[in-house]
N, C-alpha and C. Protein backbone atom coordinates (compact mmCIF):
# COMPACT_ATOMS: atom_id res chain seq x y z
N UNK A 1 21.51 14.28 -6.17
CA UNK A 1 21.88 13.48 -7.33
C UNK A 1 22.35 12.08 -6.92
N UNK A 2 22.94 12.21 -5.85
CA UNK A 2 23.50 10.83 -5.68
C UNK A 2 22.49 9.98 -4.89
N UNK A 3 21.33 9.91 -4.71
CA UNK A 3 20.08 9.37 -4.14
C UNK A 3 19.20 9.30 -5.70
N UNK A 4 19.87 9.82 -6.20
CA UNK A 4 18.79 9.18 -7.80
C UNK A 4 19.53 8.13 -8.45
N UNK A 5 20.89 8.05 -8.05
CA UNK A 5 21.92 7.30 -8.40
C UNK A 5 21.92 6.10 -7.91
N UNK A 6 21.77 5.94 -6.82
CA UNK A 6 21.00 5.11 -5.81
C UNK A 6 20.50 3.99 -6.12
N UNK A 7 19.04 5.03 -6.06
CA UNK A 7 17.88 4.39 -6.43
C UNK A 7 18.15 3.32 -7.87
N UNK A 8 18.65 4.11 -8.69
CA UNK A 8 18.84 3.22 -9.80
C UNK A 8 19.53 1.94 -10.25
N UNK A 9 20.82 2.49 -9.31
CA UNK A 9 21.39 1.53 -8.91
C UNK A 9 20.61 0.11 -8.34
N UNK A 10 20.01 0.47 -7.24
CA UNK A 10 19.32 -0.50 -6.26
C UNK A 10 18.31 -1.10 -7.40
N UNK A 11 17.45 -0.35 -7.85
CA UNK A 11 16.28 -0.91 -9.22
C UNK A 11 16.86 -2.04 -10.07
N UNK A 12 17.82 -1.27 -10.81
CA UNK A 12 18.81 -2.81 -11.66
C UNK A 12 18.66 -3.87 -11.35
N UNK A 13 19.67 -4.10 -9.78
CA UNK A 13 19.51 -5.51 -9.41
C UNK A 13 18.29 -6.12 -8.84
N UNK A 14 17.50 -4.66 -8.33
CA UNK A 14 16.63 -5.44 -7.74
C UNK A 14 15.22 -6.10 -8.98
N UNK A 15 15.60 -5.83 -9.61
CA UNK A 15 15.07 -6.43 -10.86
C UNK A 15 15.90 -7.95 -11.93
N UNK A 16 16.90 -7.44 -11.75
CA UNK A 16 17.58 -8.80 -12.20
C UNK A 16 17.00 -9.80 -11.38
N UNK A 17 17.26 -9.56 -9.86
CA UNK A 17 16.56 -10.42 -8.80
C UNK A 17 15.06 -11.07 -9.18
N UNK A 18 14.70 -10.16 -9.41
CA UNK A 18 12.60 -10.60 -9.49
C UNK A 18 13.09 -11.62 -10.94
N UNK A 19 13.79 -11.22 -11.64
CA UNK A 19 13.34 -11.58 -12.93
C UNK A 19 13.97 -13.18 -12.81
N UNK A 20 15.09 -13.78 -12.07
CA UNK A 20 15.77 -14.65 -11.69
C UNK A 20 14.90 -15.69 -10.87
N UNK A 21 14.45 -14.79 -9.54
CA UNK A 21 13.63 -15.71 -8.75
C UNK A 21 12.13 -16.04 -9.35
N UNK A 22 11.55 -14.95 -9.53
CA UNK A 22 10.52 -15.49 -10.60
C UNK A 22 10.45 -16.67 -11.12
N UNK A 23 11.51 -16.54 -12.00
CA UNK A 23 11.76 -17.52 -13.36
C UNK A 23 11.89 -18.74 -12.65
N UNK A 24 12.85 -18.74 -11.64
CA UNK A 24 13.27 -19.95 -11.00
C UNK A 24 11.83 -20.64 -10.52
N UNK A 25 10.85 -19.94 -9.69
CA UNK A 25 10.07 -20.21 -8.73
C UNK A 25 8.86 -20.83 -9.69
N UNK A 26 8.69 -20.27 -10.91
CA UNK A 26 7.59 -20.37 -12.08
C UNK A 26 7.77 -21.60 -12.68
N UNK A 27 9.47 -21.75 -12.99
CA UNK A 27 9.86 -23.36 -13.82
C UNK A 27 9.59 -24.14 -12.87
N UNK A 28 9.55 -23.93 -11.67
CA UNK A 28 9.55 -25.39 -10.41
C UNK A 28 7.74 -25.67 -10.24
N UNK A 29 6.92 -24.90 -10.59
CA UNK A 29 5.61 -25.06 -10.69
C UNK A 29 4.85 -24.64 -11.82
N UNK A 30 5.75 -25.24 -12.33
CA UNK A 30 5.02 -24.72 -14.18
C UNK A 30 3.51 -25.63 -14.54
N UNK A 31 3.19 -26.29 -13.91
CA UNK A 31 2.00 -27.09 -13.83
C UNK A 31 0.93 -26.31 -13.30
N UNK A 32 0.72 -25.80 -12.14
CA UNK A 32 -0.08 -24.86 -11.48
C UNK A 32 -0.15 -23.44 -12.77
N UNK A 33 -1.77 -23.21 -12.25
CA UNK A 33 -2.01 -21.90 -13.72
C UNK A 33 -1.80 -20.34 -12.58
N UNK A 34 -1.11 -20.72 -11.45
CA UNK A 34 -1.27 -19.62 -10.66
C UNK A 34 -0.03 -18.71 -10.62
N UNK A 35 0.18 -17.83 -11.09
CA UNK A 35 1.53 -17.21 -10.97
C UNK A 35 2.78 -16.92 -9.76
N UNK A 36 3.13 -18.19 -9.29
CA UNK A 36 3.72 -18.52 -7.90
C UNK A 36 4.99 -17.64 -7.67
N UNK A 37 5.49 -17.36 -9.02
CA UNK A 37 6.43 -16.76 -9.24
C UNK A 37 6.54 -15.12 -8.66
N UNK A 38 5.84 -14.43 -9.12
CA UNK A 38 5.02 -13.26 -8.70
C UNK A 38 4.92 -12.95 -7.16
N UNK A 39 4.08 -14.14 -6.98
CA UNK A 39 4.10 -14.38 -5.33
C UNK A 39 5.06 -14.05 -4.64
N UNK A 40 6.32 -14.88 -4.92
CA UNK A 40 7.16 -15.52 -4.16
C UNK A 40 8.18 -14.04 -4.25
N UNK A 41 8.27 -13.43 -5.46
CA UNK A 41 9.21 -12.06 -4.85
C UNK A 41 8.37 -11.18 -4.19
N UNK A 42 6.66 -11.19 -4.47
CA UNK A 42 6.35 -9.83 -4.00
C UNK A 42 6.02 -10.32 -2.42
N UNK A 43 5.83 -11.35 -1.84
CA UNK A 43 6.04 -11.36 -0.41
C UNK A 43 7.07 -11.39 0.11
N UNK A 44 8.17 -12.03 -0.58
CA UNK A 44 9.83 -12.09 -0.04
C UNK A 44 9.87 -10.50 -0.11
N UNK A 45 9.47 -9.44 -0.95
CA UNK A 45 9.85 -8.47 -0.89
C UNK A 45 9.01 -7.73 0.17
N UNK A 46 8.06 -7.79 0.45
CA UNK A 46 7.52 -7.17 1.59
C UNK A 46 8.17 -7.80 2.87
N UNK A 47 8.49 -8.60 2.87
CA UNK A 47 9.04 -9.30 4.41
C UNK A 47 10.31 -8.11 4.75
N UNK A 48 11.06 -8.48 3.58
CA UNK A 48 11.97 -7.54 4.07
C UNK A 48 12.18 -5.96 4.07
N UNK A 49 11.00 -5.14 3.03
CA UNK A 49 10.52 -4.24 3.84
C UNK A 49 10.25 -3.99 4.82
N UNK A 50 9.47 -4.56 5.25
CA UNK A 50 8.42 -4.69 6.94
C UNK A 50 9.92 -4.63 7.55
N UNK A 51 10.99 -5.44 6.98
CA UNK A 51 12.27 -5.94 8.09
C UNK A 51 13.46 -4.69 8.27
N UNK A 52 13.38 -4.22 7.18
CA UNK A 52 14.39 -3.03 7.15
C UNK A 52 13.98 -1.66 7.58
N UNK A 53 12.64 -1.45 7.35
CA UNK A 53 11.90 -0.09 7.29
C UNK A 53 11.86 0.04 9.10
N UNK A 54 11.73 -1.58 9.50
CA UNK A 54 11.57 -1.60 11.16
C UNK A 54 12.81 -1.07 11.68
N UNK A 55 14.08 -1.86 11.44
CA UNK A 55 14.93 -1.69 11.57
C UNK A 55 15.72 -0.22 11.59
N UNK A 56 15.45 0.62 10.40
CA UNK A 56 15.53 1.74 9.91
C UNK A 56 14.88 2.76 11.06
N UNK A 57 13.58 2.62 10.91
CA UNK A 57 12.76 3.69 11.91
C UNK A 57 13.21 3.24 13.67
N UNK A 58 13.39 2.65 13.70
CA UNK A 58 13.16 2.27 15.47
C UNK A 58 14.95 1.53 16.05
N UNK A 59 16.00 1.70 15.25
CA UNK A 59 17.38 0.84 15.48
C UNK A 59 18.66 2.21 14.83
N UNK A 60 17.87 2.99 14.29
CA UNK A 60 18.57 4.01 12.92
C UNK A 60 19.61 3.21 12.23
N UNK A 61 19.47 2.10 11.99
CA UNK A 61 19.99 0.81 11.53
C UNK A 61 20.18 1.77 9.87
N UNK A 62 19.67 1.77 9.08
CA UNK A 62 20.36 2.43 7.77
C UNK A 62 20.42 4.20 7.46
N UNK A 63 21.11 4.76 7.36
CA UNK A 63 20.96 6.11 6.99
C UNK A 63 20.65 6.05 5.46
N UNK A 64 19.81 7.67 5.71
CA UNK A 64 19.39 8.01 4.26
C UNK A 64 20.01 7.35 2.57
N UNK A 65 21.23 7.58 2.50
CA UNK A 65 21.61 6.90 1.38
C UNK A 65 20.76 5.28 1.03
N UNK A 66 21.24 4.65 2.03
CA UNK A 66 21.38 2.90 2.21
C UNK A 66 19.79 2.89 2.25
N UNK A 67 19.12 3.58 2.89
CA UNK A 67 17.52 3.65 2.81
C UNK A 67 17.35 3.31 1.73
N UNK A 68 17.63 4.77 0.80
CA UNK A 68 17.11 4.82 -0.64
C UNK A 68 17.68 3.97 -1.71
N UNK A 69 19.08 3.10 -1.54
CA UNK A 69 19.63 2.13 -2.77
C UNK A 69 18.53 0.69 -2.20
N UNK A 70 18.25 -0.03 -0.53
CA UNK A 70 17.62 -0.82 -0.62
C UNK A 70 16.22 -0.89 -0.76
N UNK A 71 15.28 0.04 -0.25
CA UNK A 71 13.68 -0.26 0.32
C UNK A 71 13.41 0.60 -1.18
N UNK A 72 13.83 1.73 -1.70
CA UNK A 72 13.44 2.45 -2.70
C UNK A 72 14.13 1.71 -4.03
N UNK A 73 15.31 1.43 -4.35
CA UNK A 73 15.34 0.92 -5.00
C UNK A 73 15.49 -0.77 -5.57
N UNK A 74 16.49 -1.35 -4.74
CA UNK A 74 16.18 -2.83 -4.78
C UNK A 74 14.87 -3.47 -4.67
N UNK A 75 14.33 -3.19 -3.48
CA UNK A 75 13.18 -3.93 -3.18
C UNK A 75 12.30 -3.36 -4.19
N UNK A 76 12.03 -1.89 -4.59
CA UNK A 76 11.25 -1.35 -5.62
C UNK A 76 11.27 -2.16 -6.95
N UNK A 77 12.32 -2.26 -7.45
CA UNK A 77 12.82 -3.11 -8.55
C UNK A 77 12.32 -4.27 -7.93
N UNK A 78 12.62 -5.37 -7.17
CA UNK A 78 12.41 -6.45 -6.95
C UNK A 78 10.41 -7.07 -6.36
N UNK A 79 9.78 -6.46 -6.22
CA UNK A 79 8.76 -6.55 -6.04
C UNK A 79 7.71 -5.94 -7.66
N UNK A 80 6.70 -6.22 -7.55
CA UNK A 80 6.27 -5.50 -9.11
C UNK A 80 4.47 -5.50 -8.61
N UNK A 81 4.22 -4.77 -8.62
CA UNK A 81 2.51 -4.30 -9.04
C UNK A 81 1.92 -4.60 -10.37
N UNK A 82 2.70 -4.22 -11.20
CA UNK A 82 2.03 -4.20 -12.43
C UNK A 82 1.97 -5.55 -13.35
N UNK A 83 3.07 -6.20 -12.53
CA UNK A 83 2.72 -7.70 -13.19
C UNK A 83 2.01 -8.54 -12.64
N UNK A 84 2.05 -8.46 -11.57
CA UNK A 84 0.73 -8.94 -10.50
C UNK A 84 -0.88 -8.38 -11.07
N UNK A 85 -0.98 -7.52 -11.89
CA UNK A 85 -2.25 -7.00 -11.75
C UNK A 85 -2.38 -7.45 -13.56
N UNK A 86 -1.15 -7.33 -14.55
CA UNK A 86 -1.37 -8.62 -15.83
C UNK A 86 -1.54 -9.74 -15.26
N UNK A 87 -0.84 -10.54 -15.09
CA UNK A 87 -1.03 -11.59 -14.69
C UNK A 87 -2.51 -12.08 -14.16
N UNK A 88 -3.29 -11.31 -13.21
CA UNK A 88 -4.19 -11.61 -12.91
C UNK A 88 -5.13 -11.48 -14.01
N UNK A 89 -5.24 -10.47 -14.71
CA UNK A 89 -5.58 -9.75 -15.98
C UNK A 89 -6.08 -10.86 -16.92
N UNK A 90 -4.78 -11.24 -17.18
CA UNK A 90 -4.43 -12.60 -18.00
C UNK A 90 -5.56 -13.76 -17.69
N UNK A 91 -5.52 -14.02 -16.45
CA UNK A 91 -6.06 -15.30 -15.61
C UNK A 91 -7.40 -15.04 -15.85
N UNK A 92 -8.11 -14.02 -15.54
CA UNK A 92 -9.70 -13.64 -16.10
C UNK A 92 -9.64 -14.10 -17.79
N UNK A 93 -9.05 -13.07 -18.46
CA UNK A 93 -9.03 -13.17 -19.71
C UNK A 93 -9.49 -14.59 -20.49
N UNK A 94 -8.33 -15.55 -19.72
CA UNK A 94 -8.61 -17.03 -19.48
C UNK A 94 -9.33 -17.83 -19.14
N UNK A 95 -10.88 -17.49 -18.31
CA UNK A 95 -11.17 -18.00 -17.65
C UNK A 95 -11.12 -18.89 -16.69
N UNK A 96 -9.72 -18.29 -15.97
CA UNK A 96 -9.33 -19.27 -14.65
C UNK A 96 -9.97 -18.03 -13.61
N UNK A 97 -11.40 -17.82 -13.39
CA UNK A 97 -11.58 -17.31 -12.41
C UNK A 97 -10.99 -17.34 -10.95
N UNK A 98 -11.49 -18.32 -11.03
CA UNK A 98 -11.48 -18.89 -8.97
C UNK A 98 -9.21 -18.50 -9.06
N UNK A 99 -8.70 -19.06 -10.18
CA UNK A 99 -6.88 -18.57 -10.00
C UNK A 99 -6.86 -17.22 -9.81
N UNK A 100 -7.17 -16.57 -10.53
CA UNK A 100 -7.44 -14.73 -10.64
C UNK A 100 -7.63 -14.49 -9.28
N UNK A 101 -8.81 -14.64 -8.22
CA UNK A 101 -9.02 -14.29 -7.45
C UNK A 101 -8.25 -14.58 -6.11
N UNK A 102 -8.10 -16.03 -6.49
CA UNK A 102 -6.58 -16.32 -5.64
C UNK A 102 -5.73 -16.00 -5.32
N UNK A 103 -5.36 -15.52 -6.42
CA UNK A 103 -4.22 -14.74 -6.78
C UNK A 103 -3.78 -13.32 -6.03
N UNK A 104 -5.47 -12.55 -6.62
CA UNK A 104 -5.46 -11.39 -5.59
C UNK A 104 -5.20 -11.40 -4.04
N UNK A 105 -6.14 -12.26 -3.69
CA UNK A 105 -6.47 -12.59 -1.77
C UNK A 105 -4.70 -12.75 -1.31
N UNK A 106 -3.97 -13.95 -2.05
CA UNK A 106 -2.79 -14.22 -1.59
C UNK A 106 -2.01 -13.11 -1.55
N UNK A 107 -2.17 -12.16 -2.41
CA UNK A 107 -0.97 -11.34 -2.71
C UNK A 107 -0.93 -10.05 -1.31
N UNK A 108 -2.35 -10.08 -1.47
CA UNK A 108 -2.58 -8.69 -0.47
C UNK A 108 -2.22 -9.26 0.79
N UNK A 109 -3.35 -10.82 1.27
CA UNK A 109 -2.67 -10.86 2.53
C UNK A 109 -1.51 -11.70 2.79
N UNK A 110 -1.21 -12.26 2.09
CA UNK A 110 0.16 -12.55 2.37
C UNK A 110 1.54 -11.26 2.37
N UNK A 111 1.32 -10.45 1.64
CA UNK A 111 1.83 -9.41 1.75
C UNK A 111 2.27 -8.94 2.26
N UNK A 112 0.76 -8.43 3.28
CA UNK A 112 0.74 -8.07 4.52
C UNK A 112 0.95 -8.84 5.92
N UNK A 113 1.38 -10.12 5.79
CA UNK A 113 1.34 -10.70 6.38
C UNK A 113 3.18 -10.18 6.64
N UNK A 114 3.85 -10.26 5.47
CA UNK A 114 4.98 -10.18 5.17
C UNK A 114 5.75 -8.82 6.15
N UNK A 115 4.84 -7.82 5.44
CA UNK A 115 5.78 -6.44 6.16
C UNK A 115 5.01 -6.71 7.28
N UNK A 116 4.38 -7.26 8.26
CA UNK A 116 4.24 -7.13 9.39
C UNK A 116 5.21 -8.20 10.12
N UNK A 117 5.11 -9.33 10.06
CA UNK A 117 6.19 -10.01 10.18
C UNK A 117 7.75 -9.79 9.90
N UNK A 118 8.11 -8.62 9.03
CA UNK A 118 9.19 -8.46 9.27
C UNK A 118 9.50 -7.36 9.94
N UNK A 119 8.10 -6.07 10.35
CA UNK A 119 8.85 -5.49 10.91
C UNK A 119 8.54 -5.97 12.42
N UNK A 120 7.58 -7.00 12.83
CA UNK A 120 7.83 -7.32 14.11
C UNK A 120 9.07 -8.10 14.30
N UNK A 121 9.41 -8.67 13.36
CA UNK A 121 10.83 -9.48 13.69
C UNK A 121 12.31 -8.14 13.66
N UNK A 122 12.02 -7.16 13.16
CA UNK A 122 12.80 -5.70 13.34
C UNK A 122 12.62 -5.51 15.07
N UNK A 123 11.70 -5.54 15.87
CA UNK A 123 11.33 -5.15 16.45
C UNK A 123 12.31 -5.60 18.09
N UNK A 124 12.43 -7.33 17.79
CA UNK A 124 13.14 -8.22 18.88
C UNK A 124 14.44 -7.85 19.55
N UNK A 125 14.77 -7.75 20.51
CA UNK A 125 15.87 -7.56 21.13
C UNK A 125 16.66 -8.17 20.49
């Protein structure tokens, strides 16, 4: 029970978060039709996946609890799939092709660029 407690906990903010930085990151490039906003938590949020999960598996840097309030729930909350995949949605709908597709390429590999980079930076002496 208290790992569902957690989690929920961690979700809350880690959603207040997305919804904050988002907003912030979206008003500063409100000119661009590309959803920068989106971007900018769901790679900040993989970085520090990649950074904690490293940390976690290979340092035993968080126990179970602290696992599940940050990587399961904060970062869960703070990263989003499903608005990434409206958003893109949207951008077709629109005919901003070539943004849509952009959109996709950046997300995945930057992404991935993200949890690998953070868990090689987990990794450093």
């Amino acid at each position: 029970m208290l790992l569902i407690l957690l989690v929920g906990i961690g979700g809350f903010f880690g959603a207040v978060m997305r919804y904050l930085v988002a907003g912030w990151v979206q008003d500063g490039l409100r000119t661009l039709s590309l959803p920068y906003g989106t971007l900018t938590v769901n790679v900040v949020g993989c970085l520090l996946i990649g950074l904690l999960a490293g940390l976690s598996e290979n340092r035993n840097f968080l126990g179970p609890e602290t696992r599940a309030l940050l990587l399961i729930g904060v970062l869960g909350g703070f990263t989003t799939f499903s608005t990434f995949s409206y958003e893109t949605f949207q951008l077709l709908r629109d005919g901003e092709s070539l943004a849509a597709f952009s959109n996709v390429g950046l997300q995945v590999v930057l992404g991935l660029a993200a949890v690998w980079a953070g868990y090689s930076a987990s990794q450093l002496s």
